[in-house]
PDB file of N, CA and C in Angstrom:
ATOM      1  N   UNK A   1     131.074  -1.280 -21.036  1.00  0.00           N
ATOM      2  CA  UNK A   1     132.153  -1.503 -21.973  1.00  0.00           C
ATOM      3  C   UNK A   1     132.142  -2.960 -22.427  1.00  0.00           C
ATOM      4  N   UNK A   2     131.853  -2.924 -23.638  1.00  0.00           N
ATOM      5  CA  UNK A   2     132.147  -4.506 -24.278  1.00  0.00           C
ATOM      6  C   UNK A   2     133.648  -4.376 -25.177  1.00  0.00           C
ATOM      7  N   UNK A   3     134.344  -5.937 -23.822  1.00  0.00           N
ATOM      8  CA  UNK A   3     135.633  -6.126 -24.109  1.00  0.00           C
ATOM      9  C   UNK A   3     135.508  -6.431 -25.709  1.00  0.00           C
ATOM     10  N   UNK A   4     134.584  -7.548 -25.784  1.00  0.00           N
ATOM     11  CA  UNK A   4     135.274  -8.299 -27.330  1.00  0.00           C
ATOM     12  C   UNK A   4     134.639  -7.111 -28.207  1.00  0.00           C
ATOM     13  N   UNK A   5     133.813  -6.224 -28.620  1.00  0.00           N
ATOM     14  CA  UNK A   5     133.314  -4.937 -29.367  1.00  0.00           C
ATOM     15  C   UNK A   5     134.641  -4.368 -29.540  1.00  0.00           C
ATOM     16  N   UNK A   6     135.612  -3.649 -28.263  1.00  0.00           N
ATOM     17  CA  UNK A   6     136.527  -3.400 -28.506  1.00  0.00           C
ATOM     18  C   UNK A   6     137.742  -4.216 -28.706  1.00  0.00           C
ATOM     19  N   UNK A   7     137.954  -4.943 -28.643  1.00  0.00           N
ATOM     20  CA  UNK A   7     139.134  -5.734 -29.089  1.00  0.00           C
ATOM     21  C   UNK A   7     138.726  -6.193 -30.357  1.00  0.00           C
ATOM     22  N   UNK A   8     137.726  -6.137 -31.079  1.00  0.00           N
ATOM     23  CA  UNK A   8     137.472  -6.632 -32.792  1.00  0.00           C
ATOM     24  C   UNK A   8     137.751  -5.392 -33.569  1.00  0.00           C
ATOM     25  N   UNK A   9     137.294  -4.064 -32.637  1.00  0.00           N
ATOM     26  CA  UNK A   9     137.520  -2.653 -33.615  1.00  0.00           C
ATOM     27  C   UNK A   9     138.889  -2.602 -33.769  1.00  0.00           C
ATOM     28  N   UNK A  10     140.018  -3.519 -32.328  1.00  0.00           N
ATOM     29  CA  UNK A  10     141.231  -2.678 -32.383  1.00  0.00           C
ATOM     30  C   UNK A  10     142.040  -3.516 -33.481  1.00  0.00           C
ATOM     31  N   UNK A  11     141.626  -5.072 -33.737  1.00  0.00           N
ATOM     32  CA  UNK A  11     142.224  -5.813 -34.449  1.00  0.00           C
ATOM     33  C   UNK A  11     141.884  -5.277 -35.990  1.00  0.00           C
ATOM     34  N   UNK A  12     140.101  -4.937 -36.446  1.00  0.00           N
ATOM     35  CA  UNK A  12     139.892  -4.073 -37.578  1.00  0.00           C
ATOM     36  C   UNK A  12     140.867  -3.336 -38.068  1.00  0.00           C
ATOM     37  N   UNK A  13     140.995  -2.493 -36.994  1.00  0.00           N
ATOM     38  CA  UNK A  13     141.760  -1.048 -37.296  1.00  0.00           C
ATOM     39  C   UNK A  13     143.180  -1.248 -37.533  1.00  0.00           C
ATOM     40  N   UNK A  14     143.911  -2.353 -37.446  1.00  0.00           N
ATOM     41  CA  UNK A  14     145.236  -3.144 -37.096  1.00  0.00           C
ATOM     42  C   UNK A  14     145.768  -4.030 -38.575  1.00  0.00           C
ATOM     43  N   UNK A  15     144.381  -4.095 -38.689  1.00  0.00           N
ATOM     44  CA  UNK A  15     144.321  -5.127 -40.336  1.00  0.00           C
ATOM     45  C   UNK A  15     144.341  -3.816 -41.615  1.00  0.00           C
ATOM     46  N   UNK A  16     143.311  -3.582 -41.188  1.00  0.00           N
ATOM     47  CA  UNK A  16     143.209  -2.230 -42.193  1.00  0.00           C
ATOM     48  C   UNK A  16     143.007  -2.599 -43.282  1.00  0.00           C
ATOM     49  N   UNK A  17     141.657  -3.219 -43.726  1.00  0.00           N
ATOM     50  CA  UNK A  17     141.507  -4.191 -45.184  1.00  0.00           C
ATOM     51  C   UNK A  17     140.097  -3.760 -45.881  1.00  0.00           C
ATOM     52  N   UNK A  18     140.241  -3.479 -46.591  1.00  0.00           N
ATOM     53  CA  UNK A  18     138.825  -3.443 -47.328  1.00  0.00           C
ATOM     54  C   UNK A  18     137.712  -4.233 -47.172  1.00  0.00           C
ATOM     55  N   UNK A  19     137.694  -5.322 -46.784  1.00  0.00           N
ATOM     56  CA  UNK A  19     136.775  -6.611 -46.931  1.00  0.00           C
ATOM     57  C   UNK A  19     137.525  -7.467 -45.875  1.00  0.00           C
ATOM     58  N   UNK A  20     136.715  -8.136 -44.844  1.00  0.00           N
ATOM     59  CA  UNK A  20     137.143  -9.454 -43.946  1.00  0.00           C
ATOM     60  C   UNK A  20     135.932 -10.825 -44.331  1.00  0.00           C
ATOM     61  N   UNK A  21     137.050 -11.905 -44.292  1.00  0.00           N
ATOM     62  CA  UNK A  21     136.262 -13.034 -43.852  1.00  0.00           C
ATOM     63  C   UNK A  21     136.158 -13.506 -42.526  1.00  0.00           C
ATOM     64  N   UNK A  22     134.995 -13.807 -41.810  1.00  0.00           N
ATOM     65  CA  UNK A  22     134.591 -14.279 -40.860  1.00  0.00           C
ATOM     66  C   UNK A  22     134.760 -15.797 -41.216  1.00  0.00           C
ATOM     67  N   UNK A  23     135.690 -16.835 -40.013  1.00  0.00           N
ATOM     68  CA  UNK A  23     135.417 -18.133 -39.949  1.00  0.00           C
ATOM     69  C   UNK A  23     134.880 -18.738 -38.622  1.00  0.00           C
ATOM     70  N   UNK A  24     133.893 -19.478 -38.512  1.00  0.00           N
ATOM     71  CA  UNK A  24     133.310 -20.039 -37.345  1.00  0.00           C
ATOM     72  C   UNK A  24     133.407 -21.611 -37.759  1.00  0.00           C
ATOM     73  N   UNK A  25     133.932 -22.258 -37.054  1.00  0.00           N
ATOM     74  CA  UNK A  25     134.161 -23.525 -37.105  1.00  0.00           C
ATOM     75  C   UNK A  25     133.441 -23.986 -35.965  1.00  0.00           C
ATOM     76  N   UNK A  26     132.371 -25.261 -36.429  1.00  0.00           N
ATOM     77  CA  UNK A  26     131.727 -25.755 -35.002  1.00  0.00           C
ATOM     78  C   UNK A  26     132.335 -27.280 -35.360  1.00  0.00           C
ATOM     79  N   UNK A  27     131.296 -27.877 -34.577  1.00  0.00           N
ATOM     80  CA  UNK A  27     131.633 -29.807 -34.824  1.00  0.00           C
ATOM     81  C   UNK A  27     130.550 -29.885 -36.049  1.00  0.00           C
ATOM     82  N   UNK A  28     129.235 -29.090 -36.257  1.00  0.00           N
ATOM     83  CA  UNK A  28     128.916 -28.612 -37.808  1.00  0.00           C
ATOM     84  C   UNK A  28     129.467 -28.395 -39.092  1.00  0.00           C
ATOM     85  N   UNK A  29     130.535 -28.064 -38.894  1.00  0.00           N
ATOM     86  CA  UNK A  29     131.715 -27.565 -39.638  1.00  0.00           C
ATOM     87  C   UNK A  29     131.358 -26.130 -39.593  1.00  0.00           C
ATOM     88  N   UNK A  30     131.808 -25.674 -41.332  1.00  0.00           N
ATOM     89  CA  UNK A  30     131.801 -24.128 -41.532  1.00  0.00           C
ATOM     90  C   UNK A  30     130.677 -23.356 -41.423  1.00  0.00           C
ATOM     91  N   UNK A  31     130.709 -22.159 -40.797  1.00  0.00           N
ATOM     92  CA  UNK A  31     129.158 -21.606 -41.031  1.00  0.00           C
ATOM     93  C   UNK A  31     129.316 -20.393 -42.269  1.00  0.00           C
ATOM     94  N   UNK A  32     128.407 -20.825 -42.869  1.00  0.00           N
ATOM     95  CA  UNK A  32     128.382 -20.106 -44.373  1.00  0.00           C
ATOM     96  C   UNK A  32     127.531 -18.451 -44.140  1.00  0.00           C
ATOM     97  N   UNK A  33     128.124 -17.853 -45.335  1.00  0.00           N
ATOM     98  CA  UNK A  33     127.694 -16.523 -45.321  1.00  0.00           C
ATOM     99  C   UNK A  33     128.450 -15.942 -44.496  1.00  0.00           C
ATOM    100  N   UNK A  34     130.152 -15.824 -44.392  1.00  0.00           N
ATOM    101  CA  UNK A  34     130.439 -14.908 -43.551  1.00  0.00           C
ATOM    102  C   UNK A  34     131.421 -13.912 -44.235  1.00  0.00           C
ATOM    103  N   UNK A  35     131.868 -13.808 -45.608  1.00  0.00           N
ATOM    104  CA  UNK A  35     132.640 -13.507 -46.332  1.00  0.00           C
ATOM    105  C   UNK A  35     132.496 -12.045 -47.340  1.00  0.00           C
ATOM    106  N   UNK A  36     133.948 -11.657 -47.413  1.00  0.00           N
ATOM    107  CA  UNK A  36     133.876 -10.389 -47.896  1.00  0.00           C
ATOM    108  C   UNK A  36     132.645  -9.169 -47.266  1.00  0.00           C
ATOM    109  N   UNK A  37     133.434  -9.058 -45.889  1.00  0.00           N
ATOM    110  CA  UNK A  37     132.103  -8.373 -45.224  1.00  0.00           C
ATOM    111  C   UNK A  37     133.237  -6.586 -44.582  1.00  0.00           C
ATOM    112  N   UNK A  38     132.014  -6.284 -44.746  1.00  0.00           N
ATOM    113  CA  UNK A  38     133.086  -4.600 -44.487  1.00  0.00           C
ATOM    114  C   UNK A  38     133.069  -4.327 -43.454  1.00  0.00           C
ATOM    115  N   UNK A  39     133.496  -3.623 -42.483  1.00  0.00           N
ATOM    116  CA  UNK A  39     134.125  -3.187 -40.881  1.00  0.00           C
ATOM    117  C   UNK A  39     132.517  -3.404 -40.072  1.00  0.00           C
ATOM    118  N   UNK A  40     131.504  -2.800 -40.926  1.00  0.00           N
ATOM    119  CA  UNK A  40     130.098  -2.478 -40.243  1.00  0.00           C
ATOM    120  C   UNK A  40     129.422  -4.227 -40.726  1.00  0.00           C
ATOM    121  N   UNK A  41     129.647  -5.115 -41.290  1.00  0.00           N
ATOM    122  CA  UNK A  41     129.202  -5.960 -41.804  1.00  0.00           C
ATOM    123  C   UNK A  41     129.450  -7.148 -40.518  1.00  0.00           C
ATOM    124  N   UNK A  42     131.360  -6.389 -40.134  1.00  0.00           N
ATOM    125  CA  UNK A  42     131.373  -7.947 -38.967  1.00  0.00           C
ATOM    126  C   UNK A  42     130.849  -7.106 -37.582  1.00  0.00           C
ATOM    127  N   UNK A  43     131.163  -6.110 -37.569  1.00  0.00           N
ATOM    128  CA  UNK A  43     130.798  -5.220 -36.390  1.00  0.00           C
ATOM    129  C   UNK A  43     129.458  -6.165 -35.617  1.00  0.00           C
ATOM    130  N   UNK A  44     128.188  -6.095 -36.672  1.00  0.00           N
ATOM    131  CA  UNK A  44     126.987  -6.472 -36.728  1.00  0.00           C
ATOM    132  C   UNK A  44     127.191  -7.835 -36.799  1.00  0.00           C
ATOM    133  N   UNK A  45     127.977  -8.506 -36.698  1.00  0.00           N
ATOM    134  CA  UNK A  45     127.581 -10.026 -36.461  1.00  0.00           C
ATOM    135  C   UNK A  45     128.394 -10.473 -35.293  1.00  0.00           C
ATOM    136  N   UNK A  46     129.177  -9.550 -34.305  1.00  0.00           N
ATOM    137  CA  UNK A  46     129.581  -9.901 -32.932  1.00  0.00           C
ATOM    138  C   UNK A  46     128.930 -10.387 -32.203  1.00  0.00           C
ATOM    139  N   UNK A  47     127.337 -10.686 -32.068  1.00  0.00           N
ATOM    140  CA  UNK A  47     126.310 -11.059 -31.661  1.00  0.00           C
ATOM    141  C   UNK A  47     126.354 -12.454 -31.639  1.00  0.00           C
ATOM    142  N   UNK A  48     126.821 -12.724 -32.921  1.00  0.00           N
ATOM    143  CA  UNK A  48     126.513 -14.364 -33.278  1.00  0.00           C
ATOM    144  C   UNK A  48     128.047 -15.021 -32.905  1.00  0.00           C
ATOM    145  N   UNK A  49     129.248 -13.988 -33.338  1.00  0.00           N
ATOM    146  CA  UNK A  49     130.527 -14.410 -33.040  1.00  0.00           C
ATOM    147  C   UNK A  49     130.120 -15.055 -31.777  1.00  0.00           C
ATOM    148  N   UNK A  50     130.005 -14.360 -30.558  1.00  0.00           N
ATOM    149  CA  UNK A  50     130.076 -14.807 -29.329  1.00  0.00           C
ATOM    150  C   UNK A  50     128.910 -15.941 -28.865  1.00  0.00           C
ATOM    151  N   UNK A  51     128.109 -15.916 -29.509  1.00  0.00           N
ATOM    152  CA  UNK A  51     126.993 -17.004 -28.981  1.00  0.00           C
ATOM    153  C   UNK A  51     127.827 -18.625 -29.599  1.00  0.00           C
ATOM    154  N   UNK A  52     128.386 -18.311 -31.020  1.00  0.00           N
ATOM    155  CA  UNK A  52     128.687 -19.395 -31.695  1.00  0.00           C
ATOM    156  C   UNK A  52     130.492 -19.389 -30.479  1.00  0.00           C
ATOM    157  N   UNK A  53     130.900 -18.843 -29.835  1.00  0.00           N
ATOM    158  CA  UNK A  53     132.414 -19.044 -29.516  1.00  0.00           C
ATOM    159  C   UNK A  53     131.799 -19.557 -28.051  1.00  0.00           C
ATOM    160  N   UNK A  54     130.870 -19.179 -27.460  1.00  0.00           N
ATOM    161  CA  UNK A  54     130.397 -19.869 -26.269  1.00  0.00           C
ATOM    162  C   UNK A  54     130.131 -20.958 -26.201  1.00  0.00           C
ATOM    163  N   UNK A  55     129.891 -21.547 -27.635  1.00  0.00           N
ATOM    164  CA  UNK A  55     129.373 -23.279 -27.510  1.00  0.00           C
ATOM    165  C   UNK A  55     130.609 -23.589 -28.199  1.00  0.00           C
ATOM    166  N   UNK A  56     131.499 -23.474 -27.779  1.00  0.00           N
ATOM    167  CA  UNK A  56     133.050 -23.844 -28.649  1.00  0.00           C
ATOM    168  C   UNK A  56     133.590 -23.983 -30.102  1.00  0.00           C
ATOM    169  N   UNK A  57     132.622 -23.308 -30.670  1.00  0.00           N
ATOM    170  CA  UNK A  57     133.178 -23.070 -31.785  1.00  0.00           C
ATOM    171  C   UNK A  57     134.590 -22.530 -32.225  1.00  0.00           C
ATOM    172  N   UNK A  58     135.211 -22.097 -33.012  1.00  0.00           N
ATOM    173  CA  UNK A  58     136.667 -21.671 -33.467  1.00  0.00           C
ATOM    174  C   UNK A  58     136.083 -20.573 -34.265  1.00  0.00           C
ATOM    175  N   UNK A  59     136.890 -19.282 -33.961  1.00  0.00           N
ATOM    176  CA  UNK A  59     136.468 -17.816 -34.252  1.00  0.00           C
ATOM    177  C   UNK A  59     137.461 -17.576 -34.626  1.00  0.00           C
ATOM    178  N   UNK A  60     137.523 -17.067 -36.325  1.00  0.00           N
ATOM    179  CA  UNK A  60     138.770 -16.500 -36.661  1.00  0.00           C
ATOM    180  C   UNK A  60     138.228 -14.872 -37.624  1.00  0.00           C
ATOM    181  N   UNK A  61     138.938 -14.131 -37.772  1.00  0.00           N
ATOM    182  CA  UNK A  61     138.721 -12.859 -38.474  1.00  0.00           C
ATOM    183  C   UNK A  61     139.994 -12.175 -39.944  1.00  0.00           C
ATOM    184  N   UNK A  62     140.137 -12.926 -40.963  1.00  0.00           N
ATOM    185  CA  UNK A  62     141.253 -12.090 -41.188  1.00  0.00           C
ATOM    186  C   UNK A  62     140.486 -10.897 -42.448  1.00  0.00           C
ATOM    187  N   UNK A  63     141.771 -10.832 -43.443  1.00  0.00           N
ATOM    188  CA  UNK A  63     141.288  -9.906 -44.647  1.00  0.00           C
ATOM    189  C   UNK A  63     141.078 -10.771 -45.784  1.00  0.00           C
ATOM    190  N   UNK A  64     139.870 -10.227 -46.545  1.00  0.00           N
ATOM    191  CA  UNK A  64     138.947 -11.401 -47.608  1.00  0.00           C
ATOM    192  C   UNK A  64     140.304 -10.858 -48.431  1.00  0.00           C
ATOM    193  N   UNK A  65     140.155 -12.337 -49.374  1.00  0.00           N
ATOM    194  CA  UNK A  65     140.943 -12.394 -50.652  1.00  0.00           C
ATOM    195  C   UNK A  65     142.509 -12.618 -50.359  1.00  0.00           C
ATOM    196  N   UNK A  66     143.564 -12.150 -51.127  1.00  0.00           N
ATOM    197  CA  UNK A  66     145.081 -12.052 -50.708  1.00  0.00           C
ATOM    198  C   UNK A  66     145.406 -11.184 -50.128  1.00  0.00           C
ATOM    199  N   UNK A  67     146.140 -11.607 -48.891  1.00  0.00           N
ATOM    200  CA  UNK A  67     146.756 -10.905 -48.080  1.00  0.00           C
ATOM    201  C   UNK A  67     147.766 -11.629 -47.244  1.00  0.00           C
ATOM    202  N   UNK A  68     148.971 -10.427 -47.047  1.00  0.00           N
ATOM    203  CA  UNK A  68     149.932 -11.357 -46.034  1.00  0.00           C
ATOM    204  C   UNK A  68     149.965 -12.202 -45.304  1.00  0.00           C
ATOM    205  N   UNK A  69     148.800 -12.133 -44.290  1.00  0.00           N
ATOM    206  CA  UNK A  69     148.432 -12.485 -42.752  1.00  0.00           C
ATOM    207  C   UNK A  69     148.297 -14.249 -42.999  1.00  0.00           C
ATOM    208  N   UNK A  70     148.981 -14.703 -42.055  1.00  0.00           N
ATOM    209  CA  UNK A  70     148.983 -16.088 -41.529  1.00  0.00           C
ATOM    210  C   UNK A  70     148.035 -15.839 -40.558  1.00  0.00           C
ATOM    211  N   UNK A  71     147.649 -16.998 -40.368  1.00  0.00           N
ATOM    212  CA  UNK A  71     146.198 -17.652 -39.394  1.00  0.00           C
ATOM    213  C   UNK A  71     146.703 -18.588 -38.102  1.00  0.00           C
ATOM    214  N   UNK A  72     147.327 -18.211 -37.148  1.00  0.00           N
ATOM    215  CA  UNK A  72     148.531 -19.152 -36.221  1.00  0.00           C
ATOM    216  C   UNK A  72     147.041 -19.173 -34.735  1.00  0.00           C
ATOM    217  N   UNK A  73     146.870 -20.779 -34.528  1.00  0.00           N
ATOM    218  CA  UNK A  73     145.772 -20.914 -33.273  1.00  0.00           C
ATOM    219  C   UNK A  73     146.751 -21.684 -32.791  1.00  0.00           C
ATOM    220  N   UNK A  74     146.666 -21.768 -31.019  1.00  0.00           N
ATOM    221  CA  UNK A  74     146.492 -22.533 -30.152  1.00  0.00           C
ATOM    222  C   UNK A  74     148.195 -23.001 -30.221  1.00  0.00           C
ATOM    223  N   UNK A  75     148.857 -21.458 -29.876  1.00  0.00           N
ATOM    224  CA  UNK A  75     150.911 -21.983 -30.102  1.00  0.00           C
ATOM    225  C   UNK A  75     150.676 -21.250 -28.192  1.00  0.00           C
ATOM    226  N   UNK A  76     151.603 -22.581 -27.859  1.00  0.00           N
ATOM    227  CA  UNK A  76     152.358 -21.734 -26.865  1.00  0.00           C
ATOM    228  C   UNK A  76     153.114 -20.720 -26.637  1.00  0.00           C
ATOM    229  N   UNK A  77     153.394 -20.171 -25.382  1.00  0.00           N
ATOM    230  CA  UNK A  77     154.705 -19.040 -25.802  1.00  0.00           C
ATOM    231  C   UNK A  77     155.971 -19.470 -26.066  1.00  0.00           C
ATOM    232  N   UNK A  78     155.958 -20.883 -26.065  1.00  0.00           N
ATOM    233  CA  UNK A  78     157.581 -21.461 -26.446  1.00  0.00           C
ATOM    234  C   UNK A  78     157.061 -21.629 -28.332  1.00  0.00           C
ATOM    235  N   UNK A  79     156.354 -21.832 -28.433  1.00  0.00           N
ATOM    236  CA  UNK A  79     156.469 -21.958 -29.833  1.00  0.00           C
ATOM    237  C   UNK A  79     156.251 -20.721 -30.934  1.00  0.00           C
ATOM    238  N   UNK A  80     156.259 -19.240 -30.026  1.00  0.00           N
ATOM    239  CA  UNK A  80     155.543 -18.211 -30.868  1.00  0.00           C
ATOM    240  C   UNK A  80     157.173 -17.612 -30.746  1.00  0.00           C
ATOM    241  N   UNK A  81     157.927 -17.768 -29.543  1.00  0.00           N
ATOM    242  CA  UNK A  81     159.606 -17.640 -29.574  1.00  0.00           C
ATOM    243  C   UNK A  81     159.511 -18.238 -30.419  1.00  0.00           C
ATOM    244  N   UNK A  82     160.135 -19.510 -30.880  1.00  0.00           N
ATOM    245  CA  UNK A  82     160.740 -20.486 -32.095  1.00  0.00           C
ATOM    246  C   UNK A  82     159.721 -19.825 -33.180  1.00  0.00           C
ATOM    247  N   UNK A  83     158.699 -19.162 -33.218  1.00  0.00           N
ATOM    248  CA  UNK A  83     158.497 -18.854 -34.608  1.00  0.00           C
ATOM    249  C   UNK A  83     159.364 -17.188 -34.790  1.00  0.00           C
ATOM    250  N   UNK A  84     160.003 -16.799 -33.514  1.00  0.00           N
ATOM    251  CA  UNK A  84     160.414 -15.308 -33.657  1.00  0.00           C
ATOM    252  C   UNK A  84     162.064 -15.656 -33.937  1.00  0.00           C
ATOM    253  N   UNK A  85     162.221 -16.361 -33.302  1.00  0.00           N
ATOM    254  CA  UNK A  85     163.760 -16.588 -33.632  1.00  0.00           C
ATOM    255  C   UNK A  85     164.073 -17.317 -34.943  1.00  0.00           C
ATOM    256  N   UNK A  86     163.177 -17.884 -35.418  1.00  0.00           N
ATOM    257  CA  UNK A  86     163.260 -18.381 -36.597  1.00  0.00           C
ATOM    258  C   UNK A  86     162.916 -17.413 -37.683  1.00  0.00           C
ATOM    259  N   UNK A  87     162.367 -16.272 -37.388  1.00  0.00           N
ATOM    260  CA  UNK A  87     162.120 -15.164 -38.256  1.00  0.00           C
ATOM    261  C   UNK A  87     160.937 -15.652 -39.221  1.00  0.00           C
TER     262      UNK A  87
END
């Protein structure tokens, strides 16, 4: 059983988007070519997700183009309260 395989299908399936951008942030900066990619597009690059998140890179996944979703890294649980009570 591969945890992160399943925890990317369950977040996929959670987003429910036509198209995702992949972001990998190193001390390189951005790694290019990861955009507007379809469920089987990032599926197939979990390979590299994890090699690039092992050397500390920053791994993010949302939906390409406009969409609701905020991008929130590295909140405590006191600050994810103050973002709930603050609505």
């Amino acid at each position: 059983m591969d945890r992160t395989r399943n925890a990317v299908e369950r977040m996929l399936g959670a987003l429910d988007a036509p198209a995702y951008d992949l972001g990998v942030l190193s001390e390189r900066g951005m790694l290019p070519g990861l955009a507007n990619l379809s469920v089987s597009g990032v599926m197939s690059r979990i390979p590299l997700l994890k090699a690039q998140n092992a050397r500390g890179a920053h791994i993010y996944i949302r939906p390409a183009g406009e969409h609701r979703y905020t991008v929130l890294d590295d909140l405590a649980a006191e600050s994810v309260e103050r973002l709930s009570v603050d609505g």
